[in-house]
C-alpha atoms as a PDB file:
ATOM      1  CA  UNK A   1       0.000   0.000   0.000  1.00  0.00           C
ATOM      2  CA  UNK A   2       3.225   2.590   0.636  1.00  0.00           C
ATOM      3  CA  UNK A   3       4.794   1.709  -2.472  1.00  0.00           C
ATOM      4  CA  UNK A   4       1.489   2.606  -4.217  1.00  0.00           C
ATOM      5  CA  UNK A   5       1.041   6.154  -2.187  1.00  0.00           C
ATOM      6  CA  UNK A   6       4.486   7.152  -2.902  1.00  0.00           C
ATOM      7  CA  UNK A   7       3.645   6.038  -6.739  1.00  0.00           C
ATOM      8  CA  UNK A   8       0.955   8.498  -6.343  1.00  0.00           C
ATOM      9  CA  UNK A   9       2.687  11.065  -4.819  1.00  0.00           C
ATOM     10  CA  UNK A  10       5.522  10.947  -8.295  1.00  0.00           C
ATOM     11  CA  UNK A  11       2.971  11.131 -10.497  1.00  0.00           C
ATOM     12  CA  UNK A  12       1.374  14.138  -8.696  1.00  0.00           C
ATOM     13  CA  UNK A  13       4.364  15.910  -9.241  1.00  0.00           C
ATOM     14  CA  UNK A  14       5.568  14.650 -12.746  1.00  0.00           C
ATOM     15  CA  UNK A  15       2.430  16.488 -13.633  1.00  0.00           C
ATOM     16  CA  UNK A  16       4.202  19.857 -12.623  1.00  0.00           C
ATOM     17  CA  UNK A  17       8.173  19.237 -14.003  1.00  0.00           C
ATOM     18  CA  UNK A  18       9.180  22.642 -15.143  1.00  0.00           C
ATOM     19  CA  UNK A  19       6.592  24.599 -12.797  1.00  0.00           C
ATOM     20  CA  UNK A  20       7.809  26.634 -10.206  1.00  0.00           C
ATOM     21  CA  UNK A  21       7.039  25.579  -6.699  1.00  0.00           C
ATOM     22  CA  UNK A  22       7.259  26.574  -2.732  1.00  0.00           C
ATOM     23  CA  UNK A  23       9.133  24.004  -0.674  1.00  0.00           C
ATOM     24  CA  UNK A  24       8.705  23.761   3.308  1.00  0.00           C
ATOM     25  CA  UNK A  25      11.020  21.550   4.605  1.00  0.00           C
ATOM     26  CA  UNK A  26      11.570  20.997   8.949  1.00  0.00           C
ATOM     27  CA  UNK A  27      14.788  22.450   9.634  1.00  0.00           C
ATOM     28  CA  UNK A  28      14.599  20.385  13.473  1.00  0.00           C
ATOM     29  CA  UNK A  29      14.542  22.068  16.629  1.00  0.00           C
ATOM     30  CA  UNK A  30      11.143  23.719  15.574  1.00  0.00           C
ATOM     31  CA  UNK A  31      13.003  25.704  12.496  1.00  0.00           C
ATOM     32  CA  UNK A  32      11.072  25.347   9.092  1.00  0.00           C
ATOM     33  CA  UNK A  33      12.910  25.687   6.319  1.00  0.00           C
ATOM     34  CA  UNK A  34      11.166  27.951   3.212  1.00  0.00           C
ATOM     35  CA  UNK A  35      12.658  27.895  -0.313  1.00  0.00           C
ATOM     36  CA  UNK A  36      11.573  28.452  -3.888  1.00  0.00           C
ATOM     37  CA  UNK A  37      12.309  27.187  -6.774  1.00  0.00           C
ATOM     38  CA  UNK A  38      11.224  24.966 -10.016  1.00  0.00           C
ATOM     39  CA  UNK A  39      10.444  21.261 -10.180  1.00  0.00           C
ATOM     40  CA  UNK A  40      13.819  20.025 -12.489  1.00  0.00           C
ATOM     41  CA  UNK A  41      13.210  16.507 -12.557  1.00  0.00           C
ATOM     42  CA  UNK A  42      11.607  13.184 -10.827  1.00  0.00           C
ATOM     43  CA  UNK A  43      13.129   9.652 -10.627  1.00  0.00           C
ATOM     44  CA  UNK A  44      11.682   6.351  -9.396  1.00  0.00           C
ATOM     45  CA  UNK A  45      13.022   7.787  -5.543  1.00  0.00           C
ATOM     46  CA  UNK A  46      13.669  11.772  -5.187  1.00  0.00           C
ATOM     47  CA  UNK A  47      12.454  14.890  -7.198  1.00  0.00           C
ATOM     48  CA  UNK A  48      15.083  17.927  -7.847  1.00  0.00           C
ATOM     49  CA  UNK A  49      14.384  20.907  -7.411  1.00  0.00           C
ATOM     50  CA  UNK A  50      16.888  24.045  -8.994  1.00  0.00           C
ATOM     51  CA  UNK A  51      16.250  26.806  -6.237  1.00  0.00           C
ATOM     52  CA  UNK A  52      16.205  30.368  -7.044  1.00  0.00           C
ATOM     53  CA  UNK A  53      19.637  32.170  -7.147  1.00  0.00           C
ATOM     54  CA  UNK A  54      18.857  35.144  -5.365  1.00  0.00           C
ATOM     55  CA  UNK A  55      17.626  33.330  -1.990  1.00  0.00           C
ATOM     56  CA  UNK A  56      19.954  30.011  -2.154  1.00  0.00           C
ATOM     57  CA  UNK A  57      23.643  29.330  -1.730  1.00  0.00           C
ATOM     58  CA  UNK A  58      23.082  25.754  -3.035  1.00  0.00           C
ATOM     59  CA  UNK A  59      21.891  25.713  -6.971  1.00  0.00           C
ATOM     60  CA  UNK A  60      19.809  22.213  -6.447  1.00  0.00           C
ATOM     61  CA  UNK A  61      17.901  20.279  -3.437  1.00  0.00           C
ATOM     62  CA  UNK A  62      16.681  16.560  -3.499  1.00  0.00           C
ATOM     63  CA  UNK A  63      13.878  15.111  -1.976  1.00  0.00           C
ATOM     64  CA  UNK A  64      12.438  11.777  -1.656  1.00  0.00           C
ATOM     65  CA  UNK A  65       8.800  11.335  -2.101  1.00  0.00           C
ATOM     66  CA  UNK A  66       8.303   9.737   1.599  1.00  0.00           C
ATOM     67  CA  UNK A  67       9.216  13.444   2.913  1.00  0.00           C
ATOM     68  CA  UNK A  68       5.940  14.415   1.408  1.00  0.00           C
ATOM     69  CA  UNK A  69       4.560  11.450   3.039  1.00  0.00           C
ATOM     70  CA  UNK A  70       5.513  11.791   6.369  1.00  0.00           C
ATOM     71  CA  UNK A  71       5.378  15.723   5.997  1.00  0.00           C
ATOM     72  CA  UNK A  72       8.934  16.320   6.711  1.00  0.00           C
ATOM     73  CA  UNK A  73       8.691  18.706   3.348  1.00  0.00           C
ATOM     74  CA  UNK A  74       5.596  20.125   1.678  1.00  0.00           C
ATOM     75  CA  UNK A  75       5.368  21.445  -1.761  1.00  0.00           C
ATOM     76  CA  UNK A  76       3.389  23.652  -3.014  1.00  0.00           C
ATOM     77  CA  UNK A  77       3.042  24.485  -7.163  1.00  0.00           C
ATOM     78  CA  UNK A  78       2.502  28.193  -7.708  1.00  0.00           C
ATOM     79  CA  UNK A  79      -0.530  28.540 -10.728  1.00  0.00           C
ATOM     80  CA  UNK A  80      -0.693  31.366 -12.563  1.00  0.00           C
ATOM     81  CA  UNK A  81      -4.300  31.452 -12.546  1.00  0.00           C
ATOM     82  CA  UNK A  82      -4.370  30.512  -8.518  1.00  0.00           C
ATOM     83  CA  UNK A  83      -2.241  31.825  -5.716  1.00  0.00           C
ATOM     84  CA  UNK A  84      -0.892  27.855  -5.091  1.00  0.00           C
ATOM     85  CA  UNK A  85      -1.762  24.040  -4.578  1.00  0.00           C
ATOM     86  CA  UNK A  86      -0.449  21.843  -2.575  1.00  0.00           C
ATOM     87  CA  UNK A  87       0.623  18.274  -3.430  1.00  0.00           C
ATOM     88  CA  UNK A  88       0.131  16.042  -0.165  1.00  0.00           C
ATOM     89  CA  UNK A  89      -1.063  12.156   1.259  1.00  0.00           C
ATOM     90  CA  UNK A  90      -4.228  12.660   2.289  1.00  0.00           C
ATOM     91  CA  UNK A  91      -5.277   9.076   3.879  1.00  0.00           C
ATOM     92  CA  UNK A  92      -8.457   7.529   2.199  1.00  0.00           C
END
């Protein structure tokens, strides 16, 4: 049942490759962790993400899709027509 949720989870985001995206990440010790960027790529285990220059010191960040899951890191895709939606498990 994991193994298809985190399948979900990839194919929610290969729908947005190339989109630009808010990433919320726990930092520990109560410290979130806010950075922008665009969705570069997805493979069977992690997404990259190439952050803006401006904000980062580090050009790319990976992920793995059971970050979303477990809500370690939550992404949000920024729509032009929208202000953003968020791509998160929600249990059935």
């Amino acid at each position: 049942m994991a193994k298809n949720t985190l399948l979900d989870i990839k194919r929610s985001l290969d729908a947005h490759v190339g989109q630009k995206i808010l990433l919320r990440a726990n930092g520990g010790r109560r410290k979130t962790i806010e950075r922008t960027g665009v969705l570069e790529e997805t493979y069977p285990s992690v997404f990259i993400v190439k952050l803006d220059q401006e904000q980062q010191t580090f050009k790319r960040v990976s992920y793995s899709y059971a970050d979303i899951l477990t809500e370690s890191v939550q992404v949000s895709i920024f729509d032009p027509e929208q202000v953003a939606s968020e791509i998160s498990y929600t249990e059935v």
